[in-house]
PDB file of N, CA and C in Angstrom:
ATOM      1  N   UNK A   1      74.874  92.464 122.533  1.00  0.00           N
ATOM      2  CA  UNK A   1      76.280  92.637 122.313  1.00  0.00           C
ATOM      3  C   UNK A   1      76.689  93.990 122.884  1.00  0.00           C
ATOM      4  N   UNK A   2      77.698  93.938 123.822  1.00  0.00           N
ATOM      5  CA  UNK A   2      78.677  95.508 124.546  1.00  0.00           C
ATOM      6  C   UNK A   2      80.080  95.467 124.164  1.00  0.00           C
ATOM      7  N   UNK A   3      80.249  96.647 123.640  1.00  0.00           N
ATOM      8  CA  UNK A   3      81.297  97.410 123.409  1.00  0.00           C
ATOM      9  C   UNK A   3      81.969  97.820 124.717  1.00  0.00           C
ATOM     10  N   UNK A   4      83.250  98.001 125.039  1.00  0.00           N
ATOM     11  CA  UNK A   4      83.822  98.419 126.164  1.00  0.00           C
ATOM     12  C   UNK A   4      84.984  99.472 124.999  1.00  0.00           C
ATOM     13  N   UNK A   5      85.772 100.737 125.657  1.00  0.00           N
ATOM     14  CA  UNK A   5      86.416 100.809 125.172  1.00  0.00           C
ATOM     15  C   UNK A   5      87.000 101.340 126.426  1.00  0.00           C
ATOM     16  N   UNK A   6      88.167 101.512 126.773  1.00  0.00           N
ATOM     17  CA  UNK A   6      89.397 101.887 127.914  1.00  0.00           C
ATOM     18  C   UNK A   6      89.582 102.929 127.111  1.00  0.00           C
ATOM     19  N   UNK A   7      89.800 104.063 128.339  1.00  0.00           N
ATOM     20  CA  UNK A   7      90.426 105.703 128.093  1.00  0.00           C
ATOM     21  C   UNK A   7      92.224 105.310 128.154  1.00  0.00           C
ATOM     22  N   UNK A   8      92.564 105.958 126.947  1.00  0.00           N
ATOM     23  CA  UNK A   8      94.080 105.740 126.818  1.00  0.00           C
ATOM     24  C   UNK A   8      94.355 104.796 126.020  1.00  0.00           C
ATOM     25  N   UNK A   9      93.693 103.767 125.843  1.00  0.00           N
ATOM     26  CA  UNK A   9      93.975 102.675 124.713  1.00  0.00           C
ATOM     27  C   UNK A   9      93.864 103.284 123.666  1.00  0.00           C
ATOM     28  N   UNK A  10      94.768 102.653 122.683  1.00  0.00           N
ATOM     29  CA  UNK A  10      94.826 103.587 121.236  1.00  0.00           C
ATOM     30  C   UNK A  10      94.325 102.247 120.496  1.00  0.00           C
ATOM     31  N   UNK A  11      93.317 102.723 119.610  1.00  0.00           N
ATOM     32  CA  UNK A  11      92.756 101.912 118.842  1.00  0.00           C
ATOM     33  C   UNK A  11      92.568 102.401 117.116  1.00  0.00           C
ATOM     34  N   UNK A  12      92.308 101.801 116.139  1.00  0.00           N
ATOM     35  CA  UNK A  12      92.552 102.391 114.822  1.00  0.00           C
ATOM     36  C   UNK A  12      94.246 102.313 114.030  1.00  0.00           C
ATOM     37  N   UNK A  13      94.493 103.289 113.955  1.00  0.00           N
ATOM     38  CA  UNK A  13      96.097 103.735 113.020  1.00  0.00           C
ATOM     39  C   UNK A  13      96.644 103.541 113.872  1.00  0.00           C
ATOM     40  N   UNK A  14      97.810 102.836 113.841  1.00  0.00           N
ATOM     41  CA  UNK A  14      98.946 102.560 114.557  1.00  0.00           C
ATOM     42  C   UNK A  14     100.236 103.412 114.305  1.00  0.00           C
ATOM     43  N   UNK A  15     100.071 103.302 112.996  1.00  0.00           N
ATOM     44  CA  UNK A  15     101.559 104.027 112.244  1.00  0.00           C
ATOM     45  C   UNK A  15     101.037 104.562 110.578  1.00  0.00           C
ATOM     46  N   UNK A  16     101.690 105.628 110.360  1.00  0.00           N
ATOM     47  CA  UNK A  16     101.229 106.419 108.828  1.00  0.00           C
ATOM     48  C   UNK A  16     102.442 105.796 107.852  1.00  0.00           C
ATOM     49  N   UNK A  17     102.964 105.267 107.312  1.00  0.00           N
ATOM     50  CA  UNK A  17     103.884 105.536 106.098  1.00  0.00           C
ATOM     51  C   UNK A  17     103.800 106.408 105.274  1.00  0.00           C
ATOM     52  N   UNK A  18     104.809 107.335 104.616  1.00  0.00           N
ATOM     53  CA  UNK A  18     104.759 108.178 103.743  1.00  0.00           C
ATOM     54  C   UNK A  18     105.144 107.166 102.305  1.00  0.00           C
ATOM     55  N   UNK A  19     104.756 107.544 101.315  1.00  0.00           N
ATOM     56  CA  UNK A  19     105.139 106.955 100.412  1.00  0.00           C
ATOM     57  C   UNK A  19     105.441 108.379  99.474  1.00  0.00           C
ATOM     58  N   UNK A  20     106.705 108.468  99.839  1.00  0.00           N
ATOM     59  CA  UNK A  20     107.528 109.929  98.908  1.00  0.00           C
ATOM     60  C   UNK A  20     108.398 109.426  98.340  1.00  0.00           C
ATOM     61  N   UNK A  21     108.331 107.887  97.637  1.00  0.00           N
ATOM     62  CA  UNK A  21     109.290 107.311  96.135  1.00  0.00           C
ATOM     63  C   UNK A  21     108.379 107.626  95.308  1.00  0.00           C
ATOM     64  N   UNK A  22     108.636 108.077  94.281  1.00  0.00           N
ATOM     65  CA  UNK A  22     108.437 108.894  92.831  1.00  0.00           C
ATOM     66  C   UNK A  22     108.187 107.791  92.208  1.00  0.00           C
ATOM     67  N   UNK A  23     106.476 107.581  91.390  1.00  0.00           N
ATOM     68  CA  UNK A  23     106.521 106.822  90.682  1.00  0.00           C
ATOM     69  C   UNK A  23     107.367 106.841  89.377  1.00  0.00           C
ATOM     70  N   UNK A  24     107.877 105.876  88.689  1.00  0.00           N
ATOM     71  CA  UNK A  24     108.440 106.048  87.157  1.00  0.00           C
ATOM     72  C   UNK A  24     107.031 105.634  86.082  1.00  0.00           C
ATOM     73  N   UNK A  25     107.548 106.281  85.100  1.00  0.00           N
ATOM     74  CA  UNK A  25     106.472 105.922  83.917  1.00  0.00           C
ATOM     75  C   UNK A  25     106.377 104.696  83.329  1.00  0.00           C
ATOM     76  N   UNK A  26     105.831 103.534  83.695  1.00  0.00           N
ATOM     77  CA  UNK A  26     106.015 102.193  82.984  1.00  0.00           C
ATOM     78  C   UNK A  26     105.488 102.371  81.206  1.00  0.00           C
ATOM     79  N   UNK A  27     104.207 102.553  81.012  1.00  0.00           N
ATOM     80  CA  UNK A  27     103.865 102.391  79.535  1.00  0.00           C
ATOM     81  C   UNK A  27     103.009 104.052  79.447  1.00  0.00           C
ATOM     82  N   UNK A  28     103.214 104.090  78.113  1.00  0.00           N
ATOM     83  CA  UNK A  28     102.055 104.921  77.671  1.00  0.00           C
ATOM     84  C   UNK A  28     101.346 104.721  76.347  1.00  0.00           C
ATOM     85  N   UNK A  29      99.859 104.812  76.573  1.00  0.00           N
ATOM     86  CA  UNK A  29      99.189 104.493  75.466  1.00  0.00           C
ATOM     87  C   UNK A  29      98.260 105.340  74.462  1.00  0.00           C
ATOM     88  N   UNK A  30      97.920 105.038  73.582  1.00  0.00           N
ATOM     89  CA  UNK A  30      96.964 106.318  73.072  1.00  0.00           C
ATOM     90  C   UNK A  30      95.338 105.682  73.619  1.00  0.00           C
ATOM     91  N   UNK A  31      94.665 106.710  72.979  1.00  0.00           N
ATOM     92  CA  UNK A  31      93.269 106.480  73.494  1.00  0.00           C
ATOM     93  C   UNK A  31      92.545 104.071  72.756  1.00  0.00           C
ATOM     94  N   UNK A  32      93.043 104.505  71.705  1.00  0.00           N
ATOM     95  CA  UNK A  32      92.879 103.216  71.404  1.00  0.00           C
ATOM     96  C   UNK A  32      93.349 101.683  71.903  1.00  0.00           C
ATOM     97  N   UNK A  33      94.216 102.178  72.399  1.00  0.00           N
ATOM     98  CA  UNK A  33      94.680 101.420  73.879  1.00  0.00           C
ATOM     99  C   UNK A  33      96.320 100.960  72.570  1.00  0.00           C
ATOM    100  N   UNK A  34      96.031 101.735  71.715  1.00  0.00           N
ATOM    101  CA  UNK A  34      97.907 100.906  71.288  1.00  0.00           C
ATOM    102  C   UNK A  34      98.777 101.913  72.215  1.00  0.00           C
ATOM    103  N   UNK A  35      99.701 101.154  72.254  1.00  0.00           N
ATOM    104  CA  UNK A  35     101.363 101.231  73.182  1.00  0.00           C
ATOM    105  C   UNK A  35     102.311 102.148  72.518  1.00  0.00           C
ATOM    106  N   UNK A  36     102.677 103.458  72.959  1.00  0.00           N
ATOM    107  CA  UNK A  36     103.155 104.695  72.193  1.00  0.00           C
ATOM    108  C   UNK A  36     104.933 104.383  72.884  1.00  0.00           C
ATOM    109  N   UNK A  37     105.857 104.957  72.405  1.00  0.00           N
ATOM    110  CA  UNK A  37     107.369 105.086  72.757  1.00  0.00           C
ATOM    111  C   UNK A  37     106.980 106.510  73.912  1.00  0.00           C
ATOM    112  N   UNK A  38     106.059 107.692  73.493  1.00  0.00           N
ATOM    113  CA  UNK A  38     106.437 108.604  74.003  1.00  0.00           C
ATOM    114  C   UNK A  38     104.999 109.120  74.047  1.00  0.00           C
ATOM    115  N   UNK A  39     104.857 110.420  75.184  1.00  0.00           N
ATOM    116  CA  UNK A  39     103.339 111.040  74.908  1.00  0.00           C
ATOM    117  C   UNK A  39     103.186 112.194  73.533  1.00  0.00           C
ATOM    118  N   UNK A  40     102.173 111.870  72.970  1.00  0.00           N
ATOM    119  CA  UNK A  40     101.852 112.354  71.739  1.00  0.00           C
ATOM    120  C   UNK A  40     100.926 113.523  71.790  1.00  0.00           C
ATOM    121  N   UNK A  41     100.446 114.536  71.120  1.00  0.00           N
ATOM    122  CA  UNK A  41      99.520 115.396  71.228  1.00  0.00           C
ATOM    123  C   UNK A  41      98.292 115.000  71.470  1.00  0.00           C
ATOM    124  N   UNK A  42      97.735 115.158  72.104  1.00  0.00           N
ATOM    125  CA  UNK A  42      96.408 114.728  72.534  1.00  0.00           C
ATOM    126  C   UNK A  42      96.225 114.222  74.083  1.00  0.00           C
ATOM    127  N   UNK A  43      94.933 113.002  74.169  1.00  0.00           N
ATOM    128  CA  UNK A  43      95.154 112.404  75.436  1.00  0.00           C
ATOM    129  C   UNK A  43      95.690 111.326  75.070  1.00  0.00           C
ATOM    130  N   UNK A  44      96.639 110.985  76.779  1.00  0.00           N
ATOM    131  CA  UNK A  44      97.308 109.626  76.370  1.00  0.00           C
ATOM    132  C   UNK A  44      96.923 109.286  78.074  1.00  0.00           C
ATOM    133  N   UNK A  45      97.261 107.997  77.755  1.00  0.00           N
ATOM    134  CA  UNK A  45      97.066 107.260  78.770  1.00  0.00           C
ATOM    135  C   UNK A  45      98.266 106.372  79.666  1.00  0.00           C
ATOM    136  N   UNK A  46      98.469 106.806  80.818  1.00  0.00           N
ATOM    137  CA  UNK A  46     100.495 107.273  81.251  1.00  0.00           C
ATOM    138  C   UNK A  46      99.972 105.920  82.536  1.00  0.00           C
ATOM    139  N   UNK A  47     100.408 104.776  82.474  1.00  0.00           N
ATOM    140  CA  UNK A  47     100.642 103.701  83.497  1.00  0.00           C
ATOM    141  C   UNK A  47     102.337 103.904  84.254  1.00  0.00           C
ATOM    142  N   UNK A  48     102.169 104.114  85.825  1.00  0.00           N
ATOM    143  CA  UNK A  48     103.383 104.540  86.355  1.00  0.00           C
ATOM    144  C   UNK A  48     103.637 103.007  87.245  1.00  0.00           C
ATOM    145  N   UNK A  49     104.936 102.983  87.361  1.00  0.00           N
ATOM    146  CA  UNK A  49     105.403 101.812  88.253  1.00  0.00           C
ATOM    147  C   UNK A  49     104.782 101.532  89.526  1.00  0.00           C
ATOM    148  N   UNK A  50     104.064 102.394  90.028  1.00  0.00           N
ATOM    149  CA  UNK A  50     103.154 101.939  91.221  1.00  0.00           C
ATOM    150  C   UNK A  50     102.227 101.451  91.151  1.00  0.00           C
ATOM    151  N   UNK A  51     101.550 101.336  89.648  1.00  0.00           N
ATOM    152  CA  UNK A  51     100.223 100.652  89.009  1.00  0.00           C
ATOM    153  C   UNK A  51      99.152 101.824  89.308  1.00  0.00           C
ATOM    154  N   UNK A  52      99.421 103.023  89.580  1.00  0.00           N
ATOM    155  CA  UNK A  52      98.421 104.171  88.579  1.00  0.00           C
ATOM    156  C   UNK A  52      98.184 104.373  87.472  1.00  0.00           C
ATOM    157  N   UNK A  53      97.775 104.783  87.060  1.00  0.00           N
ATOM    158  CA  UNK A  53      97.294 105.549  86.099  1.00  0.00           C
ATOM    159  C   UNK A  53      96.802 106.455  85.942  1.00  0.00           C
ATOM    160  N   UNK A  54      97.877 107.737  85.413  1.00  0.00           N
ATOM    161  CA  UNK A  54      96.610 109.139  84.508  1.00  0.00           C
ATOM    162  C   UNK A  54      96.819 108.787  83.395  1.00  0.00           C
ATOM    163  N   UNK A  55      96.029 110.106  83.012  1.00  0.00           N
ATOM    164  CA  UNK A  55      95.199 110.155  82.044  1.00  0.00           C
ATOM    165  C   UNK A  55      96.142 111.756  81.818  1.00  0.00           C
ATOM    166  N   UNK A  56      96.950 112.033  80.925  1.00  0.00           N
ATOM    167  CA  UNK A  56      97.525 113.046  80.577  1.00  0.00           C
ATOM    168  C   UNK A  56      97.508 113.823  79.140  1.00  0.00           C
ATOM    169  N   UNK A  57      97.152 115.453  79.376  1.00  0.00           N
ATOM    170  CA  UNK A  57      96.821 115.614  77.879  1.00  0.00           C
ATOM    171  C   UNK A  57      97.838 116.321  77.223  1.00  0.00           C
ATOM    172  N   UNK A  58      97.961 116.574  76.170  1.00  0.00           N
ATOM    173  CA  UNK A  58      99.389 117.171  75.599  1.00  0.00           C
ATOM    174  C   UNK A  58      98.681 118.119  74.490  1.00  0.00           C
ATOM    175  N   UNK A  59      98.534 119.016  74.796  1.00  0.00           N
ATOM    176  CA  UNK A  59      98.646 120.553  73.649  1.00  0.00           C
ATOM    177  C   UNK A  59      99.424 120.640  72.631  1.00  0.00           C
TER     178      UNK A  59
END
């Protein structure tokens, strides 16, 4: 099996998108996995509209 590759052909990434929309906070939970209104002292567990998740601690 041969590989050829042409000088000047662009191969790989075509185009970058930025993704600079701000996730929103969908749920937050405590460590026990129940469903909080708001973050509480301690760690909580913060699910954002993009389907991340941290892990955020509160002093």
């Amino acid at each position: 099996m041969s590989r050829t590759c042409r000088v000047g052909e662009a191969t790989g990434i075509h185009s970058v998108t930025n993704g600079a929309v701000e996730a929103a906070v969908k749920s937050i939970y405590d460590l026990n996995g129940r469903q909080q209104q708001g973050t509480r002292r301690g760690l909580n567990i913060v699910r954002m509209s993009d389907g991340t998740v941290r892990k955020v601690m509160v002093r």
